[in-house]
C-alpha atoms as a PDB file:
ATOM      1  CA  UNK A   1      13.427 -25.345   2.775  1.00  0.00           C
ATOM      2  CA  UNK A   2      11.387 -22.854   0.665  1.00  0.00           C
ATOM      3  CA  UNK A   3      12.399 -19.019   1.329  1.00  0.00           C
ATOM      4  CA  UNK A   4       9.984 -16.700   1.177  1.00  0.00           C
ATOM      5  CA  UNK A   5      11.058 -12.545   0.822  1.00  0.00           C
ATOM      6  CA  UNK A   6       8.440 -10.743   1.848  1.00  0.00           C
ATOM      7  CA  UNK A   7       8.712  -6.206   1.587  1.00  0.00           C
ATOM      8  CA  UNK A   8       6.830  -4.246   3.867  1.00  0.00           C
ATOM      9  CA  UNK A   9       4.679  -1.413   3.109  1.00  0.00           C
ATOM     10  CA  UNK A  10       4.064   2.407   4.489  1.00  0.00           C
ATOM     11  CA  UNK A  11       4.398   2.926   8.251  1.00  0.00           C
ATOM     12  CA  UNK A  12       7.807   0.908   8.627  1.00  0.00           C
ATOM     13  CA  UNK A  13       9.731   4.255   7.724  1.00  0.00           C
ATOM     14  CA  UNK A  14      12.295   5.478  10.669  1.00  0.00           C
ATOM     15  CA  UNK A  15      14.950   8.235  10.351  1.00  0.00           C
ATOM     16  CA  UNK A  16      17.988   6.273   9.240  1.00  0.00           C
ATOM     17  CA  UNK A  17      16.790   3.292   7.964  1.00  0.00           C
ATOM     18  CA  UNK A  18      19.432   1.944   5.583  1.00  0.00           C
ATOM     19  CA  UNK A  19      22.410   4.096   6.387  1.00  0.00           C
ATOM     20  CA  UNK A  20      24.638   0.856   7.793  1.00  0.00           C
ATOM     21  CA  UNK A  21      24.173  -0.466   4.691  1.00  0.00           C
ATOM     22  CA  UNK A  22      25.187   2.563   1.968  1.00  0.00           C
ATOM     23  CA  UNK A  23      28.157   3.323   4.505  1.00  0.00           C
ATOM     24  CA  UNK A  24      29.173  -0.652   4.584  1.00  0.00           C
ATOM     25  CA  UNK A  25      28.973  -1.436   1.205  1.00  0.00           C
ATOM     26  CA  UNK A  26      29.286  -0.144  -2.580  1.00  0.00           C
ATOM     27  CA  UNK A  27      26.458  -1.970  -4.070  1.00  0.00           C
ATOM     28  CA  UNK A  28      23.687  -0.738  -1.567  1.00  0.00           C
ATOM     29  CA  UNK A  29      25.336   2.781  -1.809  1.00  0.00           C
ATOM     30  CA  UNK A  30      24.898   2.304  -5.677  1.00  0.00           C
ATOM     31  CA  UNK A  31      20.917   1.814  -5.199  1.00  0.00           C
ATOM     32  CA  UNK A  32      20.689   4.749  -3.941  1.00  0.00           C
ATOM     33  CA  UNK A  33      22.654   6.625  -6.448  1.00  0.00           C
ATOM     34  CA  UNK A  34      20.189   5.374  -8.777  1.00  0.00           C
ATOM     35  CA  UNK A  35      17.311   6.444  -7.019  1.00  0.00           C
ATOM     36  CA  UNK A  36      18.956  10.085  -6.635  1.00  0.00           C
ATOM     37  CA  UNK A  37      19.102   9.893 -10.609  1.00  0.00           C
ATOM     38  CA  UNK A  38      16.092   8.387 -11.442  1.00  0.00           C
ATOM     39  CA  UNK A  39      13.847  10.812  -9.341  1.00  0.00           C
ATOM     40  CA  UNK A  40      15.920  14.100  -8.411  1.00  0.00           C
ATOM     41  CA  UNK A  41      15.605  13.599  -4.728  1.00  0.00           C
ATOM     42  CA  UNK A  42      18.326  13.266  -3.012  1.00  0.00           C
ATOM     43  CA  UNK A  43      16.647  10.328  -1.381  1.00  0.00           C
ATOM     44  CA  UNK A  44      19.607   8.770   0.975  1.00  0.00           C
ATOM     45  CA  UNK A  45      19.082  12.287   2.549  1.00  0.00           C
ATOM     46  CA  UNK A  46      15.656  11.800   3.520  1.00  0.00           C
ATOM     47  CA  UNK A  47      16.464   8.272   4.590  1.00  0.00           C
ATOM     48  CA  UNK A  48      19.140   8.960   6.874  1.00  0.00           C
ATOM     49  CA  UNK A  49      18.285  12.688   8.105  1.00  0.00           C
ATOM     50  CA  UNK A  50      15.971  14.414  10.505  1.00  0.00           C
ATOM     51  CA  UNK A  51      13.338  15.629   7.883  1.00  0.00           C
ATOM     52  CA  UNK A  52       9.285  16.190   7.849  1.00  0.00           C
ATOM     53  CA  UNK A  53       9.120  14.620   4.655  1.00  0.00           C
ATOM     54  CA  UNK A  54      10.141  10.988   5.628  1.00  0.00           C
ATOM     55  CA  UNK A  55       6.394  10.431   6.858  1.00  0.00           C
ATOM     56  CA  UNK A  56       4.654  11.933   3.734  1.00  0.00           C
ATOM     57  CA  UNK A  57       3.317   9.727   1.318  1.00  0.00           C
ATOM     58  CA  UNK A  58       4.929  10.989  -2.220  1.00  0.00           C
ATOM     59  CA  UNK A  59       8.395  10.637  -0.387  1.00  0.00           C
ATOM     60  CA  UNK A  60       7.888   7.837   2.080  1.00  0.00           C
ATOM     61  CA  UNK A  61       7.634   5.890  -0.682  1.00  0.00           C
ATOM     62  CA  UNK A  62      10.549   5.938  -2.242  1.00  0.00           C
ATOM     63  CA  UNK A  63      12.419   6.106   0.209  1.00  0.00           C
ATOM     64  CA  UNK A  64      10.791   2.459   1.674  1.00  0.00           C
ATOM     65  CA  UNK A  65      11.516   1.146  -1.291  1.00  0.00           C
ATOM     66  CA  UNK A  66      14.825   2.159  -1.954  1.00  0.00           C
ATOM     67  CA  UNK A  67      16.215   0.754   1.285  1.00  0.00           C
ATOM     68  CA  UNK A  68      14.551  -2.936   0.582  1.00  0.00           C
ATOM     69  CA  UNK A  69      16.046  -2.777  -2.949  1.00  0.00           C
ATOM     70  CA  UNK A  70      19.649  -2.116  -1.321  1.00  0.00           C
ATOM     71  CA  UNK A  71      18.992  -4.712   1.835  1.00  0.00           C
ATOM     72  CA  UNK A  72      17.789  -6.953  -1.432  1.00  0.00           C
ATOM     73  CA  UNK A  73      20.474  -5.863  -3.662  1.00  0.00           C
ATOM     74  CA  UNK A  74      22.994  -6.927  -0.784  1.00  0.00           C
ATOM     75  CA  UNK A  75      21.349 -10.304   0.027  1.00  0.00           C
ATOM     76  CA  UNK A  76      22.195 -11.223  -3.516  1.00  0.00           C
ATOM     77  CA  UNK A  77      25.593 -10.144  -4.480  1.00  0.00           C
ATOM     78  CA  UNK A  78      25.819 -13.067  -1.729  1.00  0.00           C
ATOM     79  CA  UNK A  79      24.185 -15.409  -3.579  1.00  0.00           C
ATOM     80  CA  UNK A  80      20.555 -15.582  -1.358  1.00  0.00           C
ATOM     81  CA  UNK A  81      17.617 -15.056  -2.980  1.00  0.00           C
ATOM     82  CA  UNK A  82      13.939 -16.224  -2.660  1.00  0.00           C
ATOM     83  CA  UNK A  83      11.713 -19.132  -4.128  1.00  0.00           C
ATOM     84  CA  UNK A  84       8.963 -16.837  -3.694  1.00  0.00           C
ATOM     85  CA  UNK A  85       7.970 -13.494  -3.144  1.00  0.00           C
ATOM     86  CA  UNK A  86       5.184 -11.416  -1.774  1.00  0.00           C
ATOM     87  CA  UNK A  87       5.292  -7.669  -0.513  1.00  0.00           C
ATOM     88  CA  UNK A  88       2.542  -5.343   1.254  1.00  0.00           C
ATOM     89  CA  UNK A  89       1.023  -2.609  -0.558  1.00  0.00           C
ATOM     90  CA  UNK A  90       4.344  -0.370  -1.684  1.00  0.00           C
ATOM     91  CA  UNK A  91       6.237  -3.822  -0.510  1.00  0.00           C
ATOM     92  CA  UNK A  92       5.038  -5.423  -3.737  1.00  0.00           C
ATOM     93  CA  UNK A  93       7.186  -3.112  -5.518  1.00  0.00           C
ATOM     94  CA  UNK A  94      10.114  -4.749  -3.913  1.00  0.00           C
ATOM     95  CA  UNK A  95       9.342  -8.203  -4.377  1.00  0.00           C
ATOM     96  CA  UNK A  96       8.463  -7.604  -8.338  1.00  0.00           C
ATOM     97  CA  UNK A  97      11.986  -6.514  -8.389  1.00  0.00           C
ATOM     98  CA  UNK A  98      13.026  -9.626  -6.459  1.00  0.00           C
ATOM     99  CA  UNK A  99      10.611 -11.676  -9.121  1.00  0.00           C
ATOM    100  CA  UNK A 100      13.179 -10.305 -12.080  1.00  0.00           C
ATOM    101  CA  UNK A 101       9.953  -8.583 -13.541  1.00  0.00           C
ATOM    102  CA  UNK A 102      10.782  -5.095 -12.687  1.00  0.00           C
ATOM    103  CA  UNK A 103      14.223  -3.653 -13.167  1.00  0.00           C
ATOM    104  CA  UNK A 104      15.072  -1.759 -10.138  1.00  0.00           C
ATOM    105  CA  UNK A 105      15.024   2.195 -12.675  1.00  0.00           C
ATOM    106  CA  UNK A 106      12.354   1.531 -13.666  1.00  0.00           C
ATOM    107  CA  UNK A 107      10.481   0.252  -9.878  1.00  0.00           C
ATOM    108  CA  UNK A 108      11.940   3.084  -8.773  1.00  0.00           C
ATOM    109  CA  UNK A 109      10.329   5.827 -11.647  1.00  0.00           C
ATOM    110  CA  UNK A 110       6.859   3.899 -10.870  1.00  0.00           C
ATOM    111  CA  UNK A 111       7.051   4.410  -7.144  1.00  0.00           C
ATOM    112  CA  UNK A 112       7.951   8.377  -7.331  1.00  0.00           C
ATOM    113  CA  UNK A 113       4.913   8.389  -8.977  1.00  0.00           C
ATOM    114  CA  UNK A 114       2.604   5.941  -7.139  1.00  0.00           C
ATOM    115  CA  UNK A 115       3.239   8.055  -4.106  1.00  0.00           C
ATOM    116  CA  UNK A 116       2.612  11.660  -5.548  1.00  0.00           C
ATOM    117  CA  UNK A 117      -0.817  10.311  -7.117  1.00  0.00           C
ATOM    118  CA  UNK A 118      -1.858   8.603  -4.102  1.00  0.00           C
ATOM    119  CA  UNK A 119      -1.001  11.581  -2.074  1.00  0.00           C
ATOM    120  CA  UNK A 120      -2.712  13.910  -4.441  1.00  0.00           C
ATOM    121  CA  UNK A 121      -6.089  11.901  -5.232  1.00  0.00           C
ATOM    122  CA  UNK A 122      -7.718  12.326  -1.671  1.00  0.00           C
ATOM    123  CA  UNK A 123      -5.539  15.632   0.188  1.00  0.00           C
ATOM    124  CA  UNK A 124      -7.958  15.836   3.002  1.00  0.00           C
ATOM    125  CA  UNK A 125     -11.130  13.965   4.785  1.00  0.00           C
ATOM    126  CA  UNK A 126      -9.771  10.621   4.450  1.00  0.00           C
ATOM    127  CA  UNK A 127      -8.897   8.223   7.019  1.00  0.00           C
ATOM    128  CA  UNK A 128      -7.705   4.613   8.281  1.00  0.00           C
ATOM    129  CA  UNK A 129      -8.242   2.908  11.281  1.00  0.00           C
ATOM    130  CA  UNK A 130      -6.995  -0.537  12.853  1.00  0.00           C
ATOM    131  CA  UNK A 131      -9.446  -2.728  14.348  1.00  0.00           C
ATOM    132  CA  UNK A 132      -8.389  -4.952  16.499  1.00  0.00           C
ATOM    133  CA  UNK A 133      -9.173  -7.935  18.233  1.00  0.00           C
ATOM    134  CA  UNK A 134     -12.718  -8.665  16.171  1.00  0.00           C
ATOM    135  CA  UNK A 135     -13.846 -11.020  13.415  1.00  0.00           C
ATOM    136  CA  UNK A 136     -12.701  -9.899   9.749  1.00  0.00           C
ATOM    137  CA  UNK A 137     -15.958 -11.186   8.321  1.00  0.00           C
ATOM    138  CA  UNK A 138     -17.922  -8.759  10.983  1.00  0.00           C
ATOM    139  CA  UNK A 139     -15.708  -5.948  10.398  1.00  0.00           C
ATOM    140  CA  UNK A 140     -15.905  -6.440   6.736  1.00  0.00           C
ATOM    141  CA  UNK A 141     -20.074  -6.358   7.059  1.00  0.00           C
ATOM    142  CA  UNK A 142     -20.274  -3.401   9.533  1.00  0.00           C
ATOM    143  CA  UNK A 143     -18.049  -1.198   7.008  1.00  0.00           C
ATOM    144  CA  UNK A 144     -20.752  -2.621   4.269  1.00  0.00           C
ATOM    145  CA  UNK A 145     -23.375  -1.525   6.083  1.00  0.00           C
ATOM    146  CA  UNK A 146     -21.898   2.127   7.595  1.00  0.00           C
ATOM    147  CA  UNK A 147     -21.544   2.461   3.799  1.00  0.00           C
ATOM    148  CA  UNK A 148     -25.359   1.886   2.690  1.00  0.00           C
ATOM    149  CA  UNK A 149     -26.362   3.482   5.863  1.00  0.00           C
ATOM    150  CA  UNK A 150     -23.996   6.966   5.118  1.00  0.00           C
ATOM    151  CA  UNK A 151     -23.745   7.369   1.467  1.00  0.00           C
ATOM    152  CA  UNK A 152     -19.836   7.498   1.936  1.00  0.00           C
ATOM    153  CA  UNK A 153     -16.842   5.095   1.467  1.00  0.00           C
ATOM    154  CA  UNK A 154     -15.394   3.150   4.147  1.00  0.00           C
ATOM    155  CA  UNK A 155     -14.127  -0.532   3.537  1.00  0.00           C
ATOM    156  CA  UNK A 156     -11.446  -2.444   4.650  1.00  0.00           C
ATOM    157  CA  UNK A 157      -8.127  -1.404   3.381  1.00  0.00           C
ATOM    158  CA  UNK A 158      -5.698  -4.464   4.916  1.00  0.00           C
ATOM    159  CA  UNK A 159      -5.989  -8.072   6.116  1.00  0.00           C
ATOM    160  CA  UNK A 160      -2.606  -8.159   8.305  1.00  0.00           C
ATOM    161  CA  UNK A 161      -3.163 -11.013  10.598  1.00  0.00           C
ATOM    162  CA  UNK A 162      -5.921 -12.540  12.653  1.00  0.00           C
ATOM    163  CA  UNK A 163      -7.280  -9.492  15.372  1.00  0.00           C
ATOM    164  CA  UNK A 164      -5.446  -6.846  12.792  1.00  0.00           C
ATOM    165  CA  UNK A 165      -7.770  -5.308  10.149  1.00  0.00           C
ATOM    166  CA  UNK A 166      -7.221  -1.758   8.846  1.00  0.00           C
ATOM    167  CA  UNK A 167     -10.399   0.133   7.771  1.00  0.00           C
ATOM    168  CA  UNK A 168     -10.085   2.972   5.237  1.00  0.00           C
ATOM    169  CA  UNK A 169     -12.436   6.009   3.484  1.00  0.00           C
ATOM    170  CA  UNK A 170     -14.104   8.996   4.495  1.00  0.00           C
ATOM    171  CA  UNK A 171     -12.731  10.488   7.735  1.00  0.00           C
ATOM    172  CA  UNK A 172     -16.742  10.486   9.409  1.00  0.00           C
ATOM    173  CA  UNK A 173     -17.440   6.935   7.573  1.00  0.00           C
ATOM    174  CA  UNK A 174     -14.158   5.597   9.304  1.00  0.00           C
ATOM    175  CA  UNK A 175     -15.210   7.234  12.311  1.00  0.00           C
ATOM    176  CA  UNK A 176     -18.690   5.703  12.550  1.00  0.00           C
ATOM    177  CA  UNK A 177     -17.809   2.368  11.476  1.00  0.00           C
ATOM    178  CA  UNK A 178     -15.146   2.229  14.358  1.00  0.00           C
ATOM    179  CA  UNK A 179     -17.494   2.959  16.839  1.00  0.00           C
ATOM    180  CA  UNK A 180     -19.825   0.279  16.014  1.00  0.00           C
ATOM    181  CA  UNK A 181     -16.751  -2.317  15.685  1.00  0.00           C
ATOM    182  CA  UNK A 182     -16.277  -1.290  19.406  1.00  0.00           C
ATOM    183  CA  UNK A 183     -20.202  -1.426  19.988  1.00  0.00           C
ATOM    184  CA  UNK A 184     -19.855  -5.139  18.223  1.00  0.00           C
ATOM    185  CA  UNK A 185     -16.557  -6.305  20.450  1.00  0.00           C
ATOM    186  CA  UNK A 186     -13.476  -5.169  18.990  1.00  0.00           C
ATOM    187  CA  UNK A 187     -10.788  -4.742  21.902  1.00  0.00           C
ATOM    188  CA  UNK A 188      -9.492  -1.307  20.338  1.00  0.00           C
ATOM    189  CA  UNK A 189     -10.248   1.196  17.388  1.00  0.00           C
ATOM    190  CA  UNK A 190      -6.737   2.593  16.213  1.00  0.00           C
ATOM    191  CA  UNK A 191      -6.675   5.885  14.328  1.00  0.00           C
ATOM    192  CA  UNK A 192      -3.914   5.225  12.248  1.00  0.00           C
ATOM    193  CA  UNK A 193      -1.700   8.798  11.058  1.00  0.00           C
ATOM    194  CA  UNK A 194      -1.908   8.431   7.588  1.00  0.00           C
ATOM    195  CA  UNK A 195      -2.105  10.843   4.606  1.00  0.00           C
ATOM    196  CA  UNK A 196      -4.879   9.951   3.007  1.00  0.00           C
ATOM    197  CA  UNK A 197      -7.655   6.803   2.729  1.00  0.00           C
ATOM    198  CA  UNK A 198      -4.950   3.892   1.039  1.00  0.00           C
ATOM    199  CA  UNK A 199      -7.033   0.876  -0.467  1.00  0.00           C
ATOM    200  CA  UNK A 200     -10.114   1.947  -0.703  1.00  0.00           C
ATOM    201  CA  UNK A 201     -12.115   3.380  -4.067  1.00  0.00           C
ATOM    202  CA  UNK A 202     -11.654   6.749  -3.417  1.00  0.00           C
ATOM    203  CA  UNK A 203      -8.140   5.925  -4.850  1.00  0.00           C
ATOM    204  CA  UNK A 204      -9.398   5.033  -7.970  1.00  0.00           C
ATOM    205  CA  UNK A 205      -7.965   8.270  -9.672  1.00  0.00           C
ATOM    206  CA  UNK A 206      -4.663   7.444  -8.417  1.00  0.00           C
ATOM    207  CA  UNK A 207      -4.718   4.072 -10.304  1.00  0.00           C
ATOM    208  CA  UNK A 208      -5.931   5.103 -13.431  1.00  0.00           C
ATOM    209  CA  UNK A 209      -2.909   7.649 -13.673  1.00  0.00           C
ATOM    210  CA  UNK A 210      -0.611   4.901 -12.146  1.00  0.00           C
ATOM    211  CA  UNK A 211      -1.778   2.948 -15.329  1.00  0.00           C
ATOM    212  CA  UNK A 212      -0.870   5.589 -17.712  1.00  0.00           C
ATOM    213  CA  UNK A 213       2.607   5.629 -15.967  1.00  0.00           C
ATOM    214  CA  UNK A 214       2.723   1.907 -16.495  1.00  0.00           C
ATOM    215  CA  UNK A 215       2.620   2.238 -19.944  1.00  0.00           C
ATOM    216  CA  UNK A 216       6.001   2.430 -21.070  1.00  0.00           C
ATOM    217  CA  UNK A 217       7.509   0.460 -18.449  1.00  0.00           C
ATOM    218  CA  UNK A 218       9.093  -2.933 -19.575  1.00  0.00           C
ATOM    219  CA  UNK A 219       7.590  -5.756 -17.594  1.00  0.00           C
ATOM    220  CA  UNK A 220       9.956  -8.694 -18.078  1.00  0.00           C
ATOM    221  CA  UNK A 221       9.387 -12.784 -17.656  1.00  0.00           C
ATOM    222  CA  UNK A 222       8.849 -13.806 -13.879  1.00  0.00           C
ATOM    223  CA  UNK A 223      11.917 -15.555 -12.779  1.00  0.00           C
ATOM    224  CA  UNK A 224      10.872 -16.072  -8.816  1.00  0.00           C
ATOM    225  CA  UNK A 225       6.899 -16.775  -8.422  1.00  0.00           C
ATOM    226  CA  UNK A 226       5.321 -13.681  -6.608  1.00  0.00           C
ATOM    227  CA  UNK A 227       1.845 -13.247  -5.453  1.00  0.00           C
ATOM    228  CA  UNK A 228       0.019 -10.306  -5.885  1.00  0.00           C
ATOM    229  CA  UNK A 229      -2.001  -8.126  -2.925  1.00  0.00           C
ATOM    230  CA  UNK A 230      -5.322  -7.902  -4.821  1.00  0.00           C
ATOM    231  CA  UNK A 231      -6.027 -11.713  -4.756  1.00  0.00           C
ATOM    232  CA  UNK A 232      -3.883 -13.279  -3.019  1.00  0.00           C
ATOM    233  CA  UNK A 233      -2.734 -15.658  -5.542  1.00  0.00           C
ATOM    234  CA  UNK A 234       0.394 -16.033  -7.749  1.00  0.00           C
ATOM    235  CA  UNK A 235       0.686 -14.153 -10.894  1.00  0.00           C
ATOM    236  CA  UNK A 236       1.751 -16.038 -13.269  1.00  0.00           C
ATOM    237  CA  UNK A 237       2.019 -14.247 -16.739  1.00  0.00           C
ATOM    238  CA  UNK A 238       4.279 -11.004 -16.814  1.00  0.00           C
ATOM    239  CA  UNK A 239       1.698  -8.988 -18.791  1.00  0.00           C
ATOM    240  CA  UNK A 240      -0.943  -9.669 -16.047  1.00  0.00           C
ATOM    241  CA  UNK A 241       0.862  -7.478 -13.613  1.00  0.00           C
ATOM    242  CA  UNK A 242       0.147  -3.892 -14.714  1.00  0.00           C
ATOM    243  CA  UNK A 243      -3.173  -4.513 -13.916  1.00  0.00           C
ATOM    244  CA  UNK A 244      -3.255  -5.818 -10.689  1.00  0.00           C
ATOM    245  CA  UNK A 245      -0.910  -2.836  -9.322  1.00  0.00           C
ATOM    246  CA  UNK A 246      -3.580  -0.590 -10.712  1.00  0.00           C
ATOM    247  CA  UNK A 247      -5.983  -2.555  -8.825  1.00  0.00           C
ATOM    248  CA  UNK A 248      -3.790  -2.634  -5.948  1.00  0.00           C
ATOM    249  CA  UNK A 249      -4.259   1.288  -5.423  1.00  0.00           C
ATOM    250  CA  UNK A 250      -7.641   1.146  -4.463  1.00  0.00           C
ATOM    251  CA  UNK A 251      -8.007  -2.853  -3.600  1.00  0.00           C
ATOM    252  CA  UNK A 252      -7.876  -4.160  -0.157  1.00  0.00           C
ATOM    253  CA  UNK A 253      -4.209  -5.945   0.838  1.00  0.00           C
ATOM    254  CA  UNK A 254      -4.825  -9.431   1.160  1.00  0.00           C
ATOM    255  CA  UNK A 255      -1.884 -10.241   3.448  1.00  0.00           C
ATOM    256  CA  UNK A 256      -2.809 -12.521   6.016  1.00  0.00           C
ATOM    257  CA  UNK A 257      -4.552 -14.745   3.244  1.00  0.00           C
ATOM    258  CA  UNK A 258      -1.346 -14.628   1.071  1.00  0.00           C
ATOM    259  CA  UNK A 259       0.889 -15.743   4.118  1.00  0.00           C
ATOM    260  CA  UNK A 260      -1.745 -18.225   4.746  1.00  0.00           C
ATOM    261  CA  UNK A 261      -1.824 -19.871   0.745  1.00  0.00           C
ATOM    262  CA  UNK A 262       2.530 -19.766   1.088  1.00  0.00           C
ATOM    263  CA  UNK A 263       2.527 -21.666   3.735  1.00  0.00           C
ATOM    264  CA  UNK A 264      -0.235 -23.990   2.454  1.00  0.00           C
ATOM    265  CA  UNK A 265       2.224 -24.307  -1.049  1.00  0.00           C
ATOM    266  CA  UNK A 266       5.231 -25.289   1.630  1.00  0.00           C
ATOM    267  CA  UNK A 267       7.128 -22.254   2.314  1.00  0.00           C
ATOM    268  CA  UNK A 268       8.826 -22.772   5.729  1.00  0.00           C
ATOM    269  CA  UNK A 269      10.622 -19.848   6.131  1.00  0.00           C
ATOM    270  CA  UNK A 270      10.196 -15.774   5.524  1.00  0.00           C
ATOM    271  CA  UNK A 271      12.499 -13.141   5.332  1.00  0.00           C
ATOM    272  CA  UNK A 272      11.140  -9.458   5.874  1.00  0.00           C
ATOM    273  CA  UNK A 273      13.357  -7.299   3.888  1.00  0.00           C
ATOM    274  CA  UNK A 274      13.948  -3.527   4.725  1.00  0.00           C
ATOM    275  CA  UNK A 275      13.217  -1.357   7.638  1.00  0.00           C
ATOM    276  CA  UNK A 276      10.897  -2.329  10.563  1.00  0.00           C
ATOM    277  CA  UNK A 277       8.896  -5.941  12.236  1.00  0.00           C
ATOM    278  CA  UNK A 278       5.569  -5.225  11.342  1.00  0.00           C
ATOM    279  CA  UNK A 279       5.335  -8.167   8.838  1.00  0.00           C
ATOM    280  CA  UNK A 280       7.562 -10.479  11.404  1.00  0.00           C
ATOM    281  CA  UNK A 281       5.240  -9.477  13.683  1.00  0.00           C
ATOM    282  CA  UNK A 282       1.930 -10.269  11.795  1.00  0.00           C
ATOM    283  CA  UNK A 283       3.706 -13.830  11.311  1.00  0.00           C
ATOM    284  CA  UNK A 284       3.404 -14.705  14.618  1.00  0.00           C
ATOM    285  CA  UNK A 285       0.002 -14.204  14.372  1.00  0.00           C
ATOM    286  CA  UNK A 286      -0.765 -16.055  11.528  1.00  0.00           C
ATOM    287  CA  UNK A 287       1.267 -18.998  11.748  1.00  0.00           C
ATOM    288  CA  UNK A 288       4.347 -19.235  14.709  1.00  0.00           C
ATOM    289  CA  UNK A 289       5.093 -22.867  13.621  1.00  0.00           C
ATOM    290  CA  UNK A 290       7.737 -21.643  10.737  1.00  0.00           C
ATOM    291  CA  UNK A 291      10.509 -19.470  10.624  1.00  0.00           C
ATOM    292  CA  UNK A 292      10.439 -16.115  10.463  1.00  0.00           C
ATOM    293  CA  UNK A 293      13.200 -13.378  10.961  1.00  0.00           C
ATOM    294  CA  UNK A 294      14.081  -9.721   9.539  1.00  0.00           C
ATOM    295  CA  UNK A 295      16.953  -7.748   7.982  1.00  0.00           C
ATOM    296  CA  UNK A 296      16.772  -4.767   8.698  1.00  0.00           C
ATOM    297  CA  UNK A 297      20.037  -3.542  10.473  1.00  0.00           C
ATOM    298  CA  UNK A 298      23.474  -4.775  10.054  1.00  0.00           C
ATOM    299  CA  UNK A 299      23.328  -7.105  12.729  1.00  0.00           C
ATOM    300  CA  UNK A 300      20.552  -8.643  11.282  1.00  0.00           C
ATOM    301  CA  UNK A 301      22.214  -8.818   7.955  1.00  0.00           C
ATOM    302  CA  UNK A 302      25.310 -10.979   9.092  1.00  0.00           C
ATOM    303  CA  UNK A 303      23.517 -13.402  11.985  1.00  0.00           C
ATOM    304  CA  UNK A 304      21.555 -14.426   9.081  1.00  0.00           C
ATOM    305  CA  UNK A 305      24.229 -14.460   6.076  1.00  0.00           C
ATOM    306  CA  UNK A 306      26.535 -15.837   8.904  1.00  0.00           C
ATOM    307  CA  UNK A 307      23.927 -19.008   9.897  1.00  0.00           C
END
């Protein structure tokens, strides 16, 4: 059997997420120390209590990732880890620390700062949308053309799963673009509530000063293949990967077609790690015949350490 961990991205986030784990055990309550220390935030509070914050970008993001690095961190002090790895968007932060390429301080300096840039490079008039239930190839060509047609940005932002693509750019771009996927067929136009337009080029700011971030950060050998968002395809060299999470910023998320080249490669079964179903949930769209299953709670944790 080939094991796939796959992290999910922003939009997963609950109130609470985690907490079994830093009250069950020492080593996830020590990732958390460590994120307290490497950013200043006291970021098990944010996790665990009611707080406005949670849901904004430069916090959400640390937080998300912080909780898959303990649910990680806890999956291999018991001696499970993947053959591969693959994470959406912020997720890929989580499996490059799973791939042995990123140590978890410094993952965890990179994110605090991937989420303040990307909430500071667009503040207001951007927008994403889901479309669902119409052709990627169409939706991808309407956006194109809504472009041409408007002067402004809109593109598509995320490949989840067949009858799930996310749109992203200017809020009227967006808007218009929506209303002609409806016009074209799509079953429903979802306003997604978001902070700012993720994955498209009016991020481009944010990944230039993610680069400079980059700079100093140590990016060791790849022990466990992972693939990358940007082209769906493995990475294979260690000092490859700086660039492609600059990219990343303002690239569309090629999920479904990285799920779809995994599976084609043999990987039978995948693991989401951390808080949420979404990913679980865009496997059963993409392929139902292998396994898939999540950790998120404590239940979760033991029916699958316990199998």
């Amino acid at each position: 059997m080939k094991r796939v961990f796959m992290f999910p991205g922003q939009g997963s986030q609950y109130v609470g997420m985690g907490k079994e784990f830093y009250d069950a055990m020492p080593e996830c309550r020590a990732v958390y120390e460590l994120a307290n220390e490497v950013t200043g935030l006291d970021v098990a509070a944010l996790c665990f209590e009611e707080n406005e914050k949670l849901n904004i970008t430069e916090y959400t993001q640390i937080c998300m990732l912080t909780t898959e690095a303990a649910v990680y961190t806890a999956l291999k002090e018991r001696g499970i880890e993947p053959d591969v790895t693959a994470g959406l968007s912020l997720g890929e932060y989580g499996a490059l620390i799973a791939s042995g390429a990123m140590d978890m301080r410094d993952a965890f300096s990179v994110v605090r700062k991937r989420g303040i840039y990307m909430q500071e490079a667009y503040p207001v008039g951007g927008a994403m949308s889901a479309i669902l239930g119409l052709d990627a190839e169409m939706i991808a060509e309407i956006c194109e053309k809504t472009a041409g047609e408007s002067g402004k940005v809109v593109s598509v932002a995320n490949y989840n799963c067949p009858g799930q693509i996310v749109i992203t750019g200017e809020a009227s771009a967006v808007e218009s673009a929506g209303a002609a996927c409806k016009e074209a067929g799509a079953k429903r136009v979802v306003p997604l509530k978001v902070s700012g337009p993720f994955h498209s080029a009016l991020l481009a700011d944010a990944g230039e000063k993610l680069g400079e971030a980059l700079e100093d950060v140590e990016i060791r050998p790849i022990r466990v293949p992972y693939l990358t968002n940007v082209t769906a395809d493995y990475v294979r060299e260690a000092k490859d990967v700086k660039g492609y999470l600059v990219r990343q910023v303002s690239s569309s998320v090629r999920w479904q077609q990285t799920i779809e080249r995994l599976i084609a490669d043999g990987a039978d079964e995948f693991v989401e790690i951390g808080p949420g179903r979404s990913l679980s949930g865009f496997m059963k769209k993409i392929n139902s015949d292998v396994i898939s299953c999540n950790i998120d709670t404590m239940e979760d944790f033991k029916k699958y350490v316990d199998r």
